[in-house]
N, C-alpha and C. Protein backbone atom coordinates (compact mmCIF):
# COMPACT_ATOMS: atom_id res chain seq x y z
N UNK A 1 0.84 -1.18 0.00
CA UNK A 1 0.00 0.00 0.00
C UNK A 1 0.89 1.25 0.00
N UNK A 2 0.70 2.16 -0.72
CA UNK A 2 1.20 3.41 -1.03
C UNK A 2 0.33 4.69 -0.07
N UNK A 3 0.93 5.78 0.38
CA UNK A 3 1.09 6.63 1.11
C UNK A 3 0.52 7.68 0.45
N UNK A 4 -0.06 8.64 0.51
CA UNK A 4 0.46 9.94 -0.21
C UNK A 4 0.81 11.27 0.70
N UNK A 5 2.17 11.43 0.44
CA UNK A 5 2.68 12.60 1.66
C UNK A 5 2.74 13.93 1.11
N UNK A 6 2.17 14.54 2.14
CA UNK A 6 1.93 15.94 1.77
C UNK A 6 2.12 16.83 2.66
N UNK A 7 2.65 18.21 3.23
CA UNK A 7 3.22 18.97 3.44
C UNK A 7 2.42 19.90 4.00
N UNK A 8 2.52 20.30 5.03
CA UNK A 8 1.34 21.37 5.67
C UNK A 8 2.20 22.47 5.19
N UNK A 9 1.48 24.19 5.01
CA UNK A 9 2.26 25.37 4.68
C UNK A 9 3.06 25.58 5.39
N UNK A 10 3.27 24.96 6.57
CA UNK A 10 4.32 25.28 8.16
C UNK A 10 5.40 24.56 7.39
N UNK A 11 5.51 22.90 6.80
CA UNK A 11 6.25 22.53 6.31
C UNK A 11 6.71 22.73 5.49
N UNK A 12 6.21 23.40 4.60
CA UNK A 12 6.79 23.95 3.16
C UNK A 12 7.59 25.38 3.58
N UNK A 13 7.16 26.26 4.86
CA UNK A 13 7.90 27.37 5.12
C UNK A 13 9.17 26.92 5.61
N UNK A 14 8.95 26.29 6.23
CA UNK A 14 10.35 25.20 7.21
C UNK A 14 11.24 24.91 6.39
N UNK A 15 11.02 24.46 5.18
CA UNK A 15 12.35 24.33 4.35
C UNK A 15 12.69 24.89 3.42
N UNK A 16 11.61 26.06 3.02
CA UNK A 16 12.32 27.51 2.38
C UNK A 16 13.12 28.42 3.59
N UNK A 17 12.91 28.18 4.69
CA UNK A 17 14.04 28.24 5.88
C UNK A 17 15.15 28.05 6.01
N UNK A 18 14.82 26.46 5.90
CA UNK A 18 16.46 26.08 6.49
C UNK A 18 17.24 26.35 4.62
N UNK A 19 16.51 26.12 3.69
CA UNK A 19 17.19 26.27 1.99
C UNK A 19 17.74 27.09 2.33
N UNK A 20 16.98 28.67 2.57
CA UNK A 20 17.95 30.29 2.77
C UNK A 20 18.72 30.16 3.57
N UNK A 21 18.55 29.91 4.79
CA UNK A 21 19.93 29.85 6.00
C UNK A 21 21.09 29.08 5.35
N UNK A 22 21.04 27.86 4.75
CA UNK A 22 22.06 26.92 4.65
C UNK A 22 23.15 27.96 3.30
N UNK A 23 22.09 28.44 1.86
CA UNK A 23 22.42 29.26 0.44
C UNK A 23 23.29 30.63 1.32
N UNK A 24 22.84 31.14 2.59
CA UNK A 24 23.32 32.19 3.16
C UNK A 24 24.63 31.98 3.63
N UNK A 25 24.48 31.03 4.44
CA UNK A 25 25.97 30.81 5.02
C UNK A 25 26.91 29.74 5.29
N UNK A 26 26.37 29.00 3.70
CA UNK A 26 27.50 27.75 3.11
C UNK A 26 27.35 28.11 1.83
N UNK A 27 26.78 27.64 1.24
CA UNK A 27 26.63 27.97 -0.48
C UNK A 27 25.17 27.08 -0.86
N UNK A 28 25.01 27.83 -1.69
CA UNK A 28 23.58 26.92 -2.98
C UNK A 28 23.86 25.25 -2.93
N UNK A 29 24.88 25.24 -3.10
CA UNK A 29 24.69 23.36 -3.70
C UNK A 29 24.95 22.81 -2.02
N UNK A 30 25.50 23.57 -1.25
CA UNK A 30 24.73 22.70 0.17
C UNK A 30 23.60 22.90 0.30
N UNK A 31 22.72 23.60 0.31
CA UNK A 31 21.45 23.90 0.72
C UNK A 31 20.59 22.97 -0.35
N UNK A 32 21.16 22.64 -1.50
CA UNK A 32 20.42 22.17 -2.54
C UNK A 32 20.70 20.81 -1.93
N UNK A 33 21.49 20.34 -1.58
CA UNK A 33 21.96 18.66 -0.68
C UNK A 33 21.23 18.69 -0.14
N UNK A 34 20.82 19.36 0.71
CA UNK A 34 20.00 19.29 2.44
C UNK A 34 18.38 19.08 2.10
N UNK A 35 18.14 20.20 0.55
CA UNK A 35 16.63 20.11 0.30
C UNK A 35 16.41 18.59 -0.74
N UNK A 36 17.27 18.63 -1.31
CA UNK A 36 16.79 16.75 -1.57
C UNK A 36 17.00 15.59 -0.80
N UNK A 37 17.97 15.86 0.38
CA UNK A 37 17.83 14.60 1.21
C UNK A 37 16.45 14.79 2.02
N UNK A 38 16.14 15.99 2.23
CA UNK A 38 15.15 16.52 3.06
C UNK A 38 13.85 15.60 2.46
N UNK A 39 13.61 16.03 1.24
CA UNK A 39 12.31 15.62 0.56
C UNK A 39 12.37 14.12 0.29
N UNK A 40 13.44 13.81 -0.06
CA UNK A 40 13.72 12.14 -0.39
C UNK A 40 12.89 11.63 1.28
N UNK A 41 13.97 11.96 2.41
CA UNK A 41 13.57 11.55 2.90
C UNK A 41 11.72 11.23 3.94
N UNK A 42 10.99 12.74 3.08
CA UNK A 42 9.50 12.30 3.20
C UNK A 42 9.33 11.69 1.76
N UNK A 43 9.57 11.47 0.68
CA UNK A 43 8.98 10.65 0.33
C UNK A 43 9.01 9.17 0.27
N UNK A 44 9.97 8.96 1.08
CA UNK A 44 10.31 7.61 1.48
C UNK A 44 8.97 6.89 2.57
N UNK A 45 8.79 8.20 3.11
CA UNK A 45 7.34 7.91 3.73
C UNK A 45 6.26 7.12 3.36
N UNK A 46 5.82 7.10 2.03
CA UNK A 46 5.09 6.39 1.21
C UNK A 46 4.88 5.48 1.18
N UNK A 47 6.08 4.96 1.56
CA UNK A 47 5.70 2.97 1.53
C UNK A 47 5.57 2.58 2.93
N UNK A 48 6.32 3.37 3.86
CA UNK A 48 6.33 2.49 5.66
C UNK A 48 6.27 3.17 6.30
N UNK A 49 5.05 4.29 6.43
CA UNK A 49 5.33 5.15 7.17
C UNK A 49 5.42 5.15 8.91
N UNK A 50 4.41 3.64 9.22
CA UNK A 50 5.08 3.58 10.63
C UNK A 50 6.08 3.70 10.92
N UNK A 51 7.44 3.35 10.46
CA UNK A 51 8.62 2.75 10.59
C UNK A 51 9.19 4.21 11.72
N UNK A 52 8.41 5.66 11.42
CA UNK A 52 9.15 6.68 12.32
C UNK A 52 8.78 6.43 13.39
N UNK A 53 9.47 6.88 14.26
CA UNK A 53 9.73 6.75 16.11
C UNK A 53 8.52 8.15 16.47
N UNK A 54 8.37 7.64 17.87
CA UNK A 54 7.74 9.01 18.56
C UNK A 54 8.61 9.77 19.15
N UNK A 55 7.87 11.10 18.85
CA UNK A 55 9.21 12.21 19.36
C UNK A 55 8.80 12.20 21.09
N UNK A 56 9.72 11.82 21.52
CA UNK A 56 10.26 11.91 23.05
C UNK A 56 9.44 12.84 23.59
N UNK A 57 9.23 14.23 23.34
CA UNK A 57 8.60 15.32 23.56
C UNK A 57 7.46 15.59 23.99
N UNK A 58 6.57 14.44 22.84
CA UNK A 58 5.60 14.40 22.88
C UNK A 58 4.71 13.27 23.92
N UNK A 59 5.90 11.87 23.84
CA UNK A 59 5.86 10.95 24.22
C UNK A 59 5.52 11.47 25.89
N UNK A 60 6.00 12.57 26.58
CA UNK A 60 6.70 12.77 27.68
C UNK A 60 4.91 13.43 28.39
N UNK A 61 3.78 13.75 27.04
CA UNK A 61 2.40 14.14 27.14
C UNK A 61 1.60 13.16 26.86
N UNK A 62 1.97 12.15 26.88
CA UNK A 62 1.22 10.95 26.14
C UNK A 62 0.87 11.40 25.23
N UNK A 63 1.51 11.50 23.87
CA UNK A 63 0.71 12.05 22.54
C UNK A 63 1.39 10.95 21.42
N UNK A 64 0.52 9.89 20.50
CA UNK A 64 1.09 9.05 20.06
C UNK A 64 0.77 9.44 18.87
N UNK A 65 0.02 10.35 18.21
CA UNK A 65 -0.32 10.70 17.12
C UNK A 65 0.95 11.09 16.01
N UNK A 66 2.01 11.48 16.62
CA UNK A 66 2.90 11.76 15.73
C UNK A 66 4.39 11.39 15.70
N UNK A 67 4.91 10.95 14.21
CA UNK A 67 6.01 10.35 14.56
C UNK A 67 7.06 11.09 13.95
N UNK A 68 8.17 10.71 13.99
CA UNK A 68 9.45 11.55 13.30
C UNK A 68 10.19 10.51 12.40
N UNK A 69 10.85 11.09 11.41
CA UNK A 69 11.86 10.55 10.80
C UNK A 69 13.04 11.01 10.78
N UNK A 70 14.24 11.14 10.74
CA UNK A 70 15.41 12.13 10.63
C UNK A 70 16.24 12.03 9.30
N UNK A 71 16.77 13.02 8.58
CA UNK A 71 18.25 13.53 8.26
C UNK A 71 18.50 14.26 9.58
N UNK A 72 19.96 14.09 9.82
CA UNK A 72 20.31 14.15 10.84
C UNK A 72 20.89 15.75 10.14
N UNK A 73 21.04 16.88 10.92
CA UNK A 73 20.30 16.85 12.32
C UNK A 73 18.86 17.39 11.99
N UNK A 74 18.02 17.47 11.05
CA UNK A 74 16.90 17.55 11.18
C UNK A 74 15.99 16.46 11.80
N UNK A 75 14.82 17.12 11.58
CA UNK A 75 13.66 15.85 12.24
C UNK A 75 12.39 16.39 11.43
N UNK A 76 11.98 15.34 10.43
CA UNK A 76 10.60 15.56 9.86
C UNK A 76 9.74 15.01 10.87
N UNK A 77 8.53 15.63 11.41
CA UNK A 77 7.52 15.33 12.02
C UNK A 77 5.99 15.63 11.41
N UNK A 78 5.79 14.09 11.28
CA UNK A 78 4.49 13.72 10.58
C UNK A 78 3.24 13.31 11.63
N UNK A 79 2.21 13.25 11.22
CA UNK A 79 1.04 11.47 11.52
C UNK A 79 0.53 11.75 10.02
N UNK A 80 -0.06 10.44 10.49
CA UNK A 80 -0.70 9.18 9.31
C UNK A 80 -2.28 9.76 9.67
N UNK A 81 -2.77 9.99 8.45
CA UNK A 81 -4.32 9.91 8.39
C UNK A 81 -4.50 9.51 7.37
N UNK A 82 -5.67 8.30 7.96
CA UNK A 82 -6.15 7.75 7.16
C UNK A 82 -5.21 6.88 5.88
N UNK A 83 -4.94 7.22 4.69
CA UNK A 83 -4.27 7.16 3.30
C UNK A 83 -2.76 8.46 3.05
N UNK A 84 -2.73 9.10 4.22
CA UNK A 84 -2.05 10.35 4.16
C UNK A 84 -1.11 10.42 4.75
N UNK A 85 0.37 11.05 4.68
CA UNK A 85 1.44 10.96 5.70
C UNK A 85 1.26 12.78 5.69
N UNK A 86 1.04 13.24 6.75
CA UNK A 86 1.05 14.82 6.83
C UNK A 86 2.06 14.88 7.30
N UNK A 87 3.24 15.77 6.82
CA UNK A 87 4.40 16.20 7.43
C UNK A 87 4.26 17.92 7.94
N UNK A 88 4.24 17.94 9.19
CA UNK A 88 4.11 19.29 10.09
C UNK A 88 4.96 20.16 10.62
N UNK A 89 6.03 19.29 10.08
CA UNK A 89 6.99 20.16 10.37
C UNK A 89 8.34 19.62 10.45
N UNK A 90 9.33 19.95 9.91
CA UNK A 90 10.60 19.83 9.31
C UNK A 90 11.58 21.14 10.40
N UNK A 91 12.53 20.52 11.09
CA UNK A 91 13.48 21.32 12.02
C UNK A 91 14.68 20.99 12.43
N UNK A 92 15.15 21.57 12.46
CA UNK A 92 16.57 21.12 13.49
C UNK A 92 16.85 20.97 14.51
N UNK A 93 17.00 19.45 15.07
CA UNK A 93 16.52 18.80 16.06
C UNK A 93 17.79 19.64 17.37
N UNK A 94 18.27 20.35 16.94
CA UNK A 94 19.20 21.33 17.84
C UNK A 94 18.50 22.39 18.49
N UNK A 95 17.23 22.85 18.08
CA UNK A 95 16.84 23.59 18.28
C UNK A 95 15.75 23.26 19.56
N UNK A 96 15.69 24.29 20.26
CA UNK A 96 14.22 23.76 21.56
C UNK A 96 13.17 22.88 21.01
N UNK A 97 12.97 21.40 21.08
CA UNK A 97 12.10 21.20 19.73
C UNK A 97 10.68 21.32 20.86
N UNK A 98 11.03 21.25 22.50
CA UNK A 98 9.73 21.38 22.98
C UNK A 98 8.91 22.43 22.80
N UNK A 99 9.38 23.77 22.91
CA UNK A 99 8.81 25.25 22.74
C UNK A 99 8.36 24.85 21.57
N UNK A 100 9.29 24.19 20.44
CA UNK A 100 8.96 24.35 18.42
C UNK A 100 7.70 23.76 18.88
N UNK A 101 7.25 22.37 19.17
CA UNK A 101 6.31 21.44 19.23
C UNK A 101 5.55 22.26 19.64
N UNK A 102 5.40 22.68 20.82
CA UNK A 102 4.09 23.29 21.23
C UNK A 102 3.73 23.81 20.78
N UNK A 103 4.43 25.25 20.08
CA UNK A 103 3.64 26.09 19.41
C UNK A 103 3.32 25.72 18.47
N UNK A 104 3.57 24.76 17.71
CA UNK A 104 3.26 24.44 16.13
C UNK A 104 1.98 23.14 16.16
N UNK A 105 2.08 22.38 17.38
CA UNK A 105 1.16 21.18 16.79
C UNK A 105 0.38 21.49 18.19
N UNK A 106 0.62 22.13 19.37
CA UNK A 106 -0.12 22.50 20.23
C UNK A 106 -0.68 23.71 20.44
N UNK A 107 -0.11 23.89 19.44
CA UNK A 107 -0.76 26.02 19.65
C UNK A 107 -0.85 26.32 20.65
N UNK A 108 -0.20 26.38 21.38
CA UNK A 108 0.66 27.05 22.50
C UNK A 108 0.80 28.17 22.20
C-alpha cells in the first residue's frame, strides 16, 4: 500500500528556511543537498510510514499521534491519516524542539 505525503504550509515554510539559512551561510549546492535529502527523505514515507519513532517530547504528554523521521540533524515530524502521511513540520533537532512542538502542533 502506497502513502500519499503531503506537506502542511508550516512545512513547506520550514524548508524555504532552512534552503535560505544553509544558500546564506554555506553555499547553494549545500542547501540544494539538504533540500533533496530533506524531501527524499518524506517521500520515502510512502511505503512504511510507521517505521518513524515518537518524538520523546511528545511521548513525555502521552501524545502518540505523531512520529518523526530524521536527516540528521533535522527531524521531519508527521502522523498518518487515514491514506495520508502529513508532514508538520521539518526542524533542526538542535533547536528547543519542545517550545517548536508546542507552538506548532499544540498552539501554545
Amino acid at each position: 500500500m502506497r502513502y500519499e505525503v503531503r506537506l502542511t504550509a508550516g512545512a513547506e515554510r520550514d524548508l524555504e528556511s532552512i534552503y535560505n539559512y544553509i544558500a546564506e551561510f554555506d553555499s547553494s549546492a549545500s542547501a540544494n543537498h539538504v533540500l533533496d535529502r530533506l524531501l527524499k527523505s518524506a517521500e520515502n514515507l510512502a511505503m512504511l510510514p510507521e517505521r518513524g519513532a515518537y518524538p520523546r517530547e511528545l511521548l513525555a504528554l502521552g501524545m502518540r499521534e505523531f512520529r518523526q523521521v530524521f536527516f540528521k540533524p533535522y527531524r521531519l515530524i508527521y502522523r498518518i491519516i487515514g491514506q495520508q502521511v502529513l508532514i508538520v513540520l521539518i526542524a533542526d533537532g538542535r533547536r528547543d524542539m519542545q517550545a517548536l512542538l508546542a507552538r506548532r502542533l499544540l498552539g501554545a
